[in-house]
C-alpha atoms as a PDB file:
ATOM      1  CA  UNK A   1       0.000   0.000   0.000  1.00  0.00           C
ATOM      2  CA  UNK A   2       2.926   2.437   0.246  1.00  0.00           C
ATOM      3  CA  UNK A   3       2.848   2.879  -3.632  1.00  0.00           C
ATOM      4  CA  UNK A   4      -0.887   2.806  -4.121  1.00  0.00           C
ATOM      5  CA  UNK A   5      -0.435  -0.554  -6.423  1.00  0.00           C
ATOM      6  CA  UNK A   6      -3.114  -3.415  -6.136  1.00  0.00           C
ATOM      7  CA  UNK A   7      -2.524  -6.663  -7.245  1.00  0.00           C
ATOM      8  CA  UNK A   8      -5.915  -6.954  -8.435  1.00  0.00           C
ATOM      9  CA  UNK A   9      -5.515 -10.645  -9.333  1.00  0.00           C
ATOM     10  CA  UNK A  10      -5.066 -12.761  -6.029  1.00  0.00           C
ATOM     11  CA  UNK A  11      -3.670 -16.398  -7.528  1.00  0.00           C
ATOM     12  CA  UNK A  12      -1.059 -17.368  -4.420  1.00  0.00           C
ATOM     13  CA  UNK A  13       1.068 -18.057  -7.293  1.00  0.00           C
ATOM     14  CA  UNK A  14       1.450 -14.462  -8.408  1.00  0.00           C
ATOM     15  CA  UNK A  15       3.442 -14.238  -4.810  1.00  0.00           C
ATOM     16  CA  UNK A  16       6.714 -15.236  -3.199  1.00  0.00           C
ATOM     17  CA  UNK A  17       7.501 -15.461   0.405  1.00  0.00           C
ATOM     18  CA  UNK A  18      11.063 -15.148   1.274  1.00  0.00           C
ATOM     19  CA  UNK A  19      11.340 -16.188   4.473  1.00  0.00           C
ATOM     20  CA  UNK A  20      14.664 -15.116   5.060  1.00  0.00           C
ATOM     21  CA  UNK A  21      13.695 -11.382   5.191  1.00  0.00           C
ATOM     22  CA  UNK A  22       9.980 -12.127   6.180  1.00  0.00           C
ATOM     23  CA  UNK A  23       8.962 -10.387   2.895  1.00  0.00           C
ATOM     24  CA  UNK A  24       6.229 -11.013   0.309  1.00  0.00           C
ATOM     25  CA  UNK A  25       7.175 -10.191  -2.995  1.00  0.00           C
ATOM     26  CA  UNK A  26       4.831  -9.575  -6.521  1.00  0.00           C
ATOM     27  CA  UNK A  27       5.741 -12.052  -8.997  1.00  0.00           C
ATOM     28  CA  UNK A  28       3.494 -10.582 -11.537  1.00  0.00           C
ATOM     29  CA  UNK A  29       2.629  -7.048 -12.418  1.00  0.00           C
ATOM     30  CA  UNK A  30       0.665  -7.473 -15.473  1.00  0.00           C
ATOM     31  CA  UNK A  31      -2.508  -7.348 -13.034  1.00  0.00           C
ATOM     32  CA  UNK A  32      -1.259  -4.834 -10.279  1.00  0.00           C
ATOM     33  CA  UNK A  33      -3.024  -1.492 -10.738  1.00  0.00           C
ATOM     34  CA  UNK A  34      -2.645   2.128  -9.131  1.00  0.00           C
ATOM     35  CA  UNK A  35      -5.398   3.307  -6.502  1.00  0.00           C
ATOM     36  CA  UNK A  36      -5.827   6.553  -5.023  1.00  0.00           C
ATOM     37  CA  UNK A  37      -5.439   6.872  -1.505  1.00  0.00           C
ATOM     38  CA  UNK A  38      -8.886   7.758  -0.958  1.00  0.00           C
ATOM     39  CA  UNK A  39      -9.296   3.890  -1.966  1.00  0.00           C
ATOM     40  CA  UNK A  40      -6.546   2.310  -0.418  1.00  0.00           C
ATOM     41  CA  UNK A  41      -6.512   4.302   2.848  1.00  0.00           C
ATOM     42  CA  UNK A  42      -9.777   2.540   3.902  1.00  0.00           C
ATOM     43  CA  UNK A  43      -9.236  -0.721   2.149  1.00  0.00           C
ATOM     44  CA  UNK A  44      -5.754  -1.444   4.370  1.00  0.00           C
ATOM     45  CA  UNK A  45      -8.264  -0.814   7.278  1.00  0.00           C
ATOM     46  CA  UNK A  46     -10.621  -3.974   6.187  1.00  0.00           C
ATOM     47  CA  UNK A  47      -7.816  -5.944   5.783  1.00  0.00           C
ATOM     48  CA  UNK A  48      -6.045  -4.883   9.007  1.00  0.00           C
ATOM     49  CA  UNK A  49      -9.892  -5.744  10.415  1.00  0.00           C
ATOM     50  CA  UNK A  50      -9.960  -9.337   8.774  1.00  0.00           C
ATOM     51  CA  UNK A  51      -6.276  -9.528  10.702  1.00  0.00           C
ATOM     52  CA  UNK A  52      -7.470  -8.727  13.731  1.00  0.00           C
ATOM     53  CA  UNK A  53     -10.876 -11.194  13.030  1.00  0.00           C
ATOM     54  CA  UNK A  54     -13.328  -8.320  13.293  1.00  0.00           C
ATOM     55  CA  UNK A  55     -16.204  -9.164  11.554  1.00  0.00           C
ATOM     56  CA  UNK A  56     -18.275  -6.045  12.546  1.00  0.00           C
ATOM     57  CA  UNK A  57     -15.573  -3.468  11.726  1.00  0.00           C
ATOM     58  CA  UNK A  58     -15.711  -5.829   7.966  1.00  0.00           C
ATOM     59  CA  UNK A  59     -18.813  -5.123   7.145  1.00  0.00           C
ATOM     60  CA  UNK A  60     -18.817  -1.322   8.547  1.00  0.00           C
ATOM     61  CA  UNK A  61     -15.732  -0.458   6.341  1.00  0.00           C
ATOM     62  CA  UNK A  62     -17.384  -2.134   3.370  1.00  0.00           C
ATOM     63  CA  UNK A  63     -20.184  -0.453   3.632  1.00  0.00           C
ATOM     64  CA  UNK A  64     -17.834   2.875   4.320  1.00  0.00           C
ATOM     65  CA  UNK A  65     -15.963   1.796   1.409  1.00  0.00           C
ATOM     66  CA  UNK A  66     -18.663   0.487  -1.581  1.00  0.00           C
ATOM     67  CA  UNK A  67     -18.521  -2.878  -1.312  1.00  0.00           C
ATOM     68  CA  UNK A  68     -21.762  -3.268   0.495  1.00  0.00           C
ATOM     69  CA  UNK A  69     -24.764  -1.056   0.072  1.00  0.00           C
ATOM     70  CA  UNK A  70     -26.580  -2.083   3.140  1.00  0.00           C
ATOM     71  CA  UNK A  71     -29.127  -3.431   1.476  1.00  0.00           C
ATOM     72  CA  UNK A  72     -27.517  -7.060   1.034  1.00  0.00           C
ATOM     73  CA  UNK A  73     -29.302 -10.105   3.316  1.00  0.00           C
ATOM     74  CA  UNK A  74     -28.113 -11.280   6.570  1.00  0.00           C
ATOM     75  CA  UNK A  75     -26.552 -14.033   4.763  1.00  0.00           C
ATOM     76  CA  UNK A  76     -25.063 -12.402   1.884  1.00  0.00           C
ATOM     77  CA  UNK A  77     -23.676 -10.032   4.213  1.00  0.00           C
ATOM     78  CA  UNK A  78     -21.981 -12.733   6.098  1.00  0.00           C
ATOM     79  CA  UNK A  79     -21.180 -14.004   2.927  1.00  0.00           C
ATOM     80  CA  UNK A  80     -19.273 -10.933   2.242  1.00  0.00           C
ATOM     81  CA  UNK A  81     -17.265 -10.942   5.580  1.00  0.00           C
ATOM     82  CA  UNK A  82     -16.280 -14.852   5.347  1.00  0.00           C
ATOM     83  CA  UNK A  83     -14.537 -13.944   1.923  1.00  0.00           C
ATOM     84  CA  UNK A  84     -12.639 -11.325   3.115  1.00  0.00           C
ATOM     85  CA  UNK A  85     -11.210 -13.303   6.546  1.00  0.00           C
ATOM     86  CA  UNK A  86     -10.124 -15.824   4.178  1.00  0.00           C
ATOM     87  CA  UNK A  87      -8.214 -13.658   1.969  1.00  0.00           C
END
């Protein structure tokens, strides 16, 4: 998130863990894509929330951020949150 670059395509095998220095690294590029802070700001704060196993702060920040309209079911909305703890 420090550049602002999304790897919009999340196939494990488009990253490398070197655990040596701890590091994930991109493998491929051809799918990574710039955001604007305005996006990625909030979007590191559902992740950090899916980290942290917070499925009420989930659903909040996607429906802060777009990706729920708060209109979905009960279900689809826990839909929604199960997809993004696995991730």
């Amino acid at each position: 998130f420090e550049f602002k670059f999304i790897q919009t395509d999340p196939n494990w095998s488009n990253f490398f863990y070197n655990a040596k220095t701890k590091k994930i690294g991109l493998l491929d590029f051809g799918a990574s894509r710039e955001y604007s802070s305005s996006f990625t700001d909030p979007y590191i704060k559902i992740i950090r929330a899916a980290a942290d196993k917070d499925r009420e702060a989930i659903v909040r920040l996607s429906k802060d951020l777009g990706f729920l309209t708060g209109y979905e079911s009960k279900e689809m909305t826990e839909a929604h949150a199960d997809s993004v703890l696995i991730l």
